[in-house]
N, C-alpha and C. Protein backbone atom coordinates (compact mmCIF):
# COMPACT_ATOMS: atom_id res chain seq x y z
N UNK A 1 2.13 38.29 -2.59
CA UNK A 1 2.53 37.64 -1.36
C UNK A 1 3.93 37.07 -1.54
N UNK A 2 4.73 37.68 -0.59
CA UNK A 2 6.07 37.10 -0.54
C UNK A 2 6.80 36.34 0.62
N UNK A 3 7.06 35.16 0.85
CA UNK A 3 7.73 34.72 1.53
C UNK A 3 9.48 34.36 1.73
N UNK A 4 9.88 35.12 2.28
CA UNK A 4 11.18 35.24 2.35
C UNK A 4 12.10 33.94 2.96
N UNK A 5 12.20 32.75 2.81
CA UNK A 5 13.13 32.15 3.77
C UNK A 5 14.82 32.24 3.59
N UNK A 6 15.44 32.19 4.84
CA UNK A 6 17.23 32.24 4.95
C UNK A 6 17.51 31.33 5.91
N UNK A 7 18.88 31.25 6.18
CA UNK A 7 19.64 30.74 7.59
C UNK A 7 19.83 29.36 7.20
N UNK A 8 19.65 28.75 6.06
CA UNK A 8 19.84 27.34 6.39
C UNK A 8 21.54 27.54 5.97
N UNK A 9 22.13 25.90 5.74
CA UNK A 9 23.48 26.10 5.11
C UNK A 9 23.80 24.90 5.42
N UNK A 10 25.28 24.59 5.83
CA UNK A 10 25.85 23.26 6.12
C UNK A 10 26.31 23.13 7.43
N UNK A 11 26.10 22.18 8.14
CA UNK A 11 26.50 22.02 9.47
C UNK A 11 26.97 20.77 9.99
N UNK A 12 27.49 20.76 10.67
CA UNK A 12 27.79 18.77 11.42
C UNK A 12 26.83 18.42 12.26
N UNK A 13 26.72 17.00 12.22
CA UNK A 13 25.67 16.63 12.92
C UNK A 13 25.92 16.99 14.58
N UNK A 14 24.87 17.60 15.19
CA UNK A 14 24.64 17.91 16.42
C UNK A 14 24.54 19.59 16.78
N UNK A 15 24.99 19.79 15.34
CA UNK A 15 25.15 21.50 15.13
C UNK A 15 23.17 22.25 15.17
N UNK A 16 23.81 23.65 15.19
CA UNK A 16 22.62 24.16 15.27
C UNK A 16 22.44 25.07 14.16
N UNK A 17 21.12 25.46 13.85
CA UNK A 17 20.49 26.18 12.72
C UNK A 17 19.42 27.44 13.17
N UNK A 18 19.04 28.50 12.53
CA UNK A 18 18.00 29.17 12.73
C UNK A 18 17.46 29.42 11.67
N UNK A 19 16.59 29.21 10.96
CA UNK A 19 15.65 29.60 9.95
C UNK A 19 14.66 30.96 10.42
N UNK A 20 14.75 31.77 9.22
CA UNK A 20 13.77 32.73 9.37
C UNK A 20 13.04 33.06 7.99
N UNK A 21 12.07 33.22 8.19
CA UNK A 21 10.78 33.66 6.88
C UNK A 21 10.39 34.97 7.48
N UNK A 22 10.31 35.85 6.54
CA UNK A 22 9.72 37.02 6.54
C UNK A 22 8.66 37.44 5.19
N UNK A 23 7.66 37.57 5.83
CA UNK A 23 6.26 37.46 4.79
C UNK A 23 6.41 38.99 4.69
N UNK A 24 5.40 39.32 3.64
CA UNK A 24 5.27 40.57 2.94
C UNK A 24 3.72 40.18 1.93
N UNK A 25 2.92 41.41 1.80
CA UNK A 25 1.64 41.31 0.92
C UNK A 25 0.67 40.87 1.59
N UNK A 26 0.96 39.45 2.68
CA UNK A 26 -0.15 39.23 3.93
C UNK A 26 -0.51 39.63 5.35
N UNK A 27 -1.53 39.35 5.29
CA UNK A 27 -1.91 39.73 6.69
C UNK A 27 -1.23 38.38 7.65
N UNK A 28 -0.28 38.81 7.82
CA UNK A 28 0.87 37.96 8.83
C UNK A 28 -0.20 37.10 10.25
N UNK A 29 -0.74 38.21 11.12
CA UNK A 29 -1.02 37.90 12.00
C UNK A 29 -2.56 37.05 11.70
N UNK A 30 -3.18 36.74 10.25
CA UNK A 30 -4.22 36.27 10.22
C UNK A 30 -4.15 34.93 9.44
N UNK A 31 -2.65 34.54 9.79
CA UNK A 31 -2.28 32.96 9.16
C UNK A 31 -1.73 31.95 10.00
N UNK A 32 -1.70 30.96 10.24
CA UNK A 32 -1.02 30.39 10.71
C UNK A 32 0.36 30.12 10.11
N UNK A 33 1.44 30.02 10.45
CA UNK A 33 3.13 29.97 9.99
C UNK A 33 3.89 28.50 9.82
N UNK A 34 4.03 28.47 9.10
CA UNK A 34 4.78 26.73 9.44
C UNK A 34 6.34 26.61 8.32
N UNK A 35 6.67 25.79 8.85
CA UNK A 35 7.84 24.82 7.73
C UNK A 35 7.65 23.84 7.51
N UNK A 36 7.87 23.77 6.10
CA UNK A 36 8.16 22.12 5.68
C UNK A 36 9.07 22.02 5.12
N UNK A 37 9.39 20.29 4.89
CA UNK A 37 10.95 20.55 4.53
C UNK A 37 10.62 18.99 3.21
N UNK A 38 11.68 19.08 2.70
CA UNK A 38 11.65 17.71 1.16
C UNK A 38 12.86 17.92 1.38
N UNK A 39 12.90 16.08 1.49
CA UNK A 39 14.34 15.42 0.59
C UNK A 39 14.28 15.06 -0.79
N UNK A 40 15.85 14.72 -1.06
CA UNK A 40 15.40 14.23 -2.28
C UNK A 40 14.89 12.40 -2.44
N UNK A 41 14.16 12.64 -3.33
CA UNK A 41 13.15 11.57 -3.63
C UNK A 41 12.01 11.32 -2.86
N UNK A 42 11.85 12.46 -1.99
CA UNK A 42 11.31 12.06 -0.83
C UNK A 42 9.64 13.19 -0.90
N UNK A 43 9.01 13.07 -0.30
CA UNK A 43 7.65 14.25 -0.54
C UNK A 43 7.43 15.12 0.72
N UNK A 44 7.14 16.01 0.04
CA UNK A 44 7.20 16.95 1.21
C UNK A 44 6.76 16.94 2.48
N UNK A 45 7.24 17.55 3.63
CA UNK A 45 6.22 17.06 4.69
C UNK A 45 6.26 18.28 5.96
N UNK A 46 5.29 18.47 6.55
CA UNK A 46 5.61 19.63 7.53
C UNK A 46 6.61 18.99 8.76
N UNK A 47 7.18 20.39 9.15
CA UNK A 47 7.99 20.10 10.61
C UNK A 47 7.40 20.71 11.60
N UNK A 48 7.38 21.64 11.44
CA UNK A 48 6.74 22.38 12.58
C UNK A 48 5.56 23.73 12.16
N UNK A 49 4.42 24.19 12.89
CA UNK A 49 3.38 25.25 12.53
C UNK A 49 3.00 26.00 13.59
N UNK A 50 2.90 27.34 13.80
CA UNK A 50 2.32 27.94 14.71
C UNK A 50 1.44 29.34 14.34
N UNK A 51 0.34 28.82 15.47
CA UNK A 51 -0.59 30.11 15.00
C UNK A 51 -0.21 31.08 15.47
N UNK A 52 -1.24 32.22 15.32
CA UNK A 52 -0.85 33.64 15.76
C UNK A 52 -1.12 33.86 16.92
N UNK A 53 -1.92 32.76 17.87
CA UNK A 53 -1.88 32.75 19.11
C UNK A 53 -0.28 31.61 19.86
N UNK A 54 0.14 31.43 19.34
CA UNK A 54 1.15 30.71 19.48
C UNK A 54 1.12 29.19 19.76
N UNK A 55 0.46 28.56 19.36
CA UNK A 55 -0.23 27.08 19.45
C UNK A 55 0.82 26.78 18.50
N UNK A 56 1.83 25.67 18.77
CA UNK A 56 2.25 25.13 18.25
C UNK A 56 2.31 23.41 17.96
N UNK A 57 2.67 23.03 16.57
CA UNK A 57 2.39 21.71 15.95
C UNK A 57 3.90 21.28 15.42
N UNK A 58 4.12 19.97 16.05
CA UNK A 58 5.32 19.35 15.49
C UNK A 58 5.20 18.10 14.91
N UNK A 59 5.99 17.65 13.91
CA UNK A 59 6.46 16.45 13.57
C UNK A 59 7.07 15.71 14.40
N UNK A 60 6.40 14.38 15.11
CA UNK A 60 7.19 13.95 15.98
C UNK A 60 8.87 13.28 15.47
N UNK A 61 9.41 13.36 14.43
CA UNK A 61 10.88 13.44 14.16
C UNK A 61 11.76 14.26 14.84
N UNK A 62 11.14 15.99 15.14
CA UNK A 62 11.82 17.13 15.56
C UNK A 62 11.38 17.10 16.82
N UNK A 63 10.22 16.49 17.02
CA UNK A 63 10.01 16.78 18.92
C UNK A 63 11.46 17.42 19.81
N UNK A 64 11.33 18.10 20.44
CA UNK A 64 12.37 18.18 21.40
C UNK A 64 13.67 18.39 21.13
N UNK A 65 13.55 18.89 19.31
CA UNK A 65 14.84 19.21 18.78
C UNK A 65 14.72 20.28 18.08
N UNK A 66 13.62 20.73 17.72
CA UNK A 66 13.06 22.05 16.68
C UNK A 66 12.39 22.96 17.45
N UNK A 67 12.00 24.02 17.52
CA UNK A 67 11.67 24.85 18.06
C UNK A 67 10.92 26.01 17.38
N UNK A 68 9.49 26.31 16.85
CA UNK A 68 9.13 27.35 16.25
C UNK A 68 8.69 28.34 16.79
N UNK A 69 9.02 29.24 16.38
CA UNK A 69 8.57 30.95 17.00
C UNK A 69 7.82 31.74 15.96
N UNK A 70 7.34 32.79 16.60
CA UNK A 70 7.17 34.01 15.35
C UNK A 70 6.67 35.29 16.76
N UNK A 71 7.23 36.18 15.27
CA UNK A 71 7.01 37.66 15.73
C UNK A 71 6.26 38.57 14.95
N UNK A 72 5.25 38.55 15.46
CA UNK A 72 3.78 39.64 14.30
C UNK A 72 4.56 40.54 14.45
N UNK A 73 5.35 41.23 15.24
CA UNK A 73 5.25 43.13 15.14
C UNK A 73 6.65 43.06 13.63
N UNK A 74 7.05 42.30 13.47
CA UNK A 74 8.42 41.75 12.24
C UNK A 74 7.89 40.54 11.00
N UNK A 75 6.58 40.54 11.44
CA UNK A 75 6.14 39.55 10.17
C UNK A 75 7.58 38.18 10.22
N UNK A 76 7.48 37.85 10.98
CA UNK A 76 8.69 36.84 10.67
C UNK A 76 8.37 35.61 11.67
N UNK A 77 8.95 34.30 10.80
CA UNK A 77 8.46 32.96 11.62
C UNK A 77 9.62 32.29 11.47
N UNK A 78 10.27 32.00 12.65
CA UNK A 78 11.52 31.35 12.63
C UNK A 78 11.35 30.11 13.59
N UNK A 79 12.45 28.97 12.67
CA UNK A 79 12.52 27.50 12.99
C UNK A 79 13.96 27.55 13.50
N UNK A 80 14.26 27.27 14.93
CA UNK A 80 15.28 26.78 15.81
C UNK A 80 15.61 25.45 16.02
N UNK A 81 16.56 24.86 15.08
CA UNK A 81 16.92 23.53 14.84
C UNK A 81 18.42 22.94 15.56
N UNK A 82 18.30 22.20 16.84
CA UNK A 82 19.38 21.94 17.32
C UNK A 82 19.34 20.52 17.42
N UNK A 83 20.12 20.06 17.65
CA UNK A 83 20.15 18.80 17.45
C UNK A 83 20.54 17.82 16.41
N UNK A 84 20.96 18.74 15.24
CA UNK A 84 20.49 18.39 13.97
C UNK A 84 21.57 17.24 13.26
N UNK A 85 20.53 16.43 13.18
CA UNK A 85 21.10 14.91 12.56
C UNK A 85 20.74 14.52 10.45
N UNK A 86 22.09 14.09 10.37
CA UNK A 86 21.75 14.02 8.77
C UNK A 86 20.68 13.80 7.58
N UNK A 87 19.90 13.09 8.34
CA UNK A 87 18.43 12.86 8.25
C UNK A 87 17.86 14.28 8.06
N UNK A 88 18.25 15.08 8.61
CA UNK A 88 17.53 16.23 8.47
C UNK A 88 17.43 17.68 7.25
N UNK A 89 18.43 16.78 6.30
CA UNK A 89 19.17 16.97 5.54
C UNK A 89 17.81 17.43 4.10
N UNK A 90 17.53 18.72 3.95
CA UNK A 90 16.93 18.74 2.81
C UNK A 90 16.31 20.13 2.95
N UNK A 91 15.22 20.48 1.73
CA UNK A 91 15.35 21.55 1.24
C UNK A 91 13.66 22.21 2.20
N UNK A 92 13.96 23.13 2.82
CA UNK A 92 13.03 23.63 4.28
C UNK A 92 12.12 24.66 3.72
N UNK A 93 11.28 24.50 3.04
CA UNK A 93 10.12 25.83 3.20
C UNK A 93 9.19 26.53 4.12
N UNK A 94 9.10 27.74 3.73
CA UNK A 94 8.53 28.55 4.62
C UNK A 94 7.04 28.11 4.26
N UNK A 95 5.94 28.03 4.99
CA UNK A 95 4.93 28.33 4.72
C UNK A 95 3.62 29.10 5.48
N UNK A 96 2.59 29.57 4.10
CA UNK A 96 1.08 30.14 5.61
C UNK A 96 0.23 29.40 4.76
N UNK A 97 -0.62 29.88 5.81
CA UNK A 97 -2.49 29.42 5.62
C UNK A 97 -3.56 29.58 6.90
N UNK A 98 -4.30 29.78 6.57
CA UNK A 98 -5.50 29.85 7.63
C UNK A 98 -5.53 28.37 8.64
N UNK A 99 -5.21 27.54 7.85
CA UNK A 99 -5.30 26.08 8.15
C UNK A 99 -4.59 25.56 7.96
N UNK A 100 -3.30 25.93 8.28
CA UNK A 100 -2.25 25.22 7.91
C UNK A 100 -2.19 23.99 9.00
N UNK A 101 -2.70 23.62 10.51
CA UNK A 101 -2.51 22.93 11.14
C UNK A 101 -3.54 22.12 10.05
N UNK A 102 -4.03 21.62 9.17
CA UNK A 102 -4.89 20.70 8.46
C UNK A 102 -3.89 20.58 7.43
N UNK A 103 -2.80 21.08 7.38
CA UNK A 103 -1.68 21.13 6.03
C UNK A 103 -2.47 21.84 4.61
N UNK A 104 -3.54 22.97 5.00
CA UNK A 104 -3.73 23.45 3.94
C UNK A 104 -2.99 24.62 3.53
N UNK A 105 -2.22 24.63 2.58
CA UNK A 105 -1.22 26.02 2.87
C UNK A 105 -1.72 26.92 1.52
N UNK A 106 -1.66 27.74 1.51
CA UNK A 106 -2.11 29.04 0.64
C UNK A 106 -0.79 29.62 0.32
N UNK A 107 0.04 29.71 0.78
CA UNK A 107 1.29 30.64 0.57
C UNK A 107 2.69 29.65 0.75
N UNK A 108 3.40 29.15 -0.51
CA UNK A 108 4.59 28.79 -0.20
C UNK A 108 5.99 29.83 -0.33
N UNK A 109 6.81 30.04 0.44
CA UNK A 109 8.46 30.64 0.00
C UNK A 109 8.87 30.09 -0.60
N UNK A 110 10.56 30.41 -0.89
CA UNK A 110 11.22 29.78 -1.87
C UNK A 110 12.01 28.69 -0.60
N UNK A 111 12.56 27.80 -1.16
CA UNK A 111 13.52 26.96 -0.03
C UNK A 111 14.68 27.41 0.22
N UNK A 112 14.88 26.93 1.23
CA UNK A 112 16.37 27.19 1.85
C UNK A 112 16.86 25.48 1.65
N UNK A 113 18.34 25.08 1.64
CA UNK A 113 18.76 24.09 1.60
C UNK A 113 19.45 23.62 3.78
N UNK A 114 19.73 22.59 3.84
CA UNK A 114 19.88 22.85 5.18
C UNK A 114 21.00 21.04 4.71
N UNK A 115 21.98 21.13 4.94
CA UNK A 115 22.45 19.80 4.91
C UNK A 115 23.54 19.61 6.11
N UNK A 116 23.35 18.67 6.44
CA UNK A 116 23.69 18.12 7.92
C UNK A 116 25.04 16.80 7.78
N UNK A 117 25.83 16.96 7.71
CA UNK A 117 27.22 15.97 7.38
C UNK A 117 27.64 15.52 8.84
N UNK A 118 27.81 13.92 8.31
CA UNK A 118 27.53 12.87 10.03
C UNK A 118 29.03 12.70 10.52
């Protein structure tokens, strides 16, 4: 099982981002999709999750500033981050699981870094 994440990088605050994960080895459409993201010193925590029916779950931090998608026929789950304030500043993983809306995750990617300069 491979999880692919990209797109993060450096931006100014108010700038925008797109994250994308592209899975491989799983059955894509039989997981739920999410991101989480860690600062430093800080513990990990989800931002946003969506199932394969498209039910989506946010961190109320990103409410109304993050945006998650996915596309079964591309195995791919992408996080649309506008708004983006320094705070937001840290290292974004891809993740699945059956239950991931319970934060049980079965499958982590590697991180992307995402840093946000005020």
């Amino acid at each position: 099982v491979q999880l692919q994440a990209s797109g993060g990088g450096l931006v100014q605050a108010g700038g925008s981002l797109r994250l994308s994960c592209v899975a491989s080895g799983v059955i894509f459409s039989a997981n739920t999709m999410g991101w989480y993201r860690q600062a430093p010193g800080k513990q990990r925590e989800l931002v946003a999750a969506v199932t394969n029916a498209g039910t989506t779950k946010y961190a109320d931090f990103v409410k109304g500033r993050f945006t998650i998608s996915r596309d079964n026929a591309k195995n791919t789950v992408y996080l649309q981050m506008n708004n983006l304030k320094p705070e937001d500043t840290a290292v974004y993983y891809c993740a699945a699981g059956r239950r991931l809306f319970s934060e049980m995750v079965d499958y982590w990617g590697q991180g992307t870094q995402v840093t946000v300069s005020s």
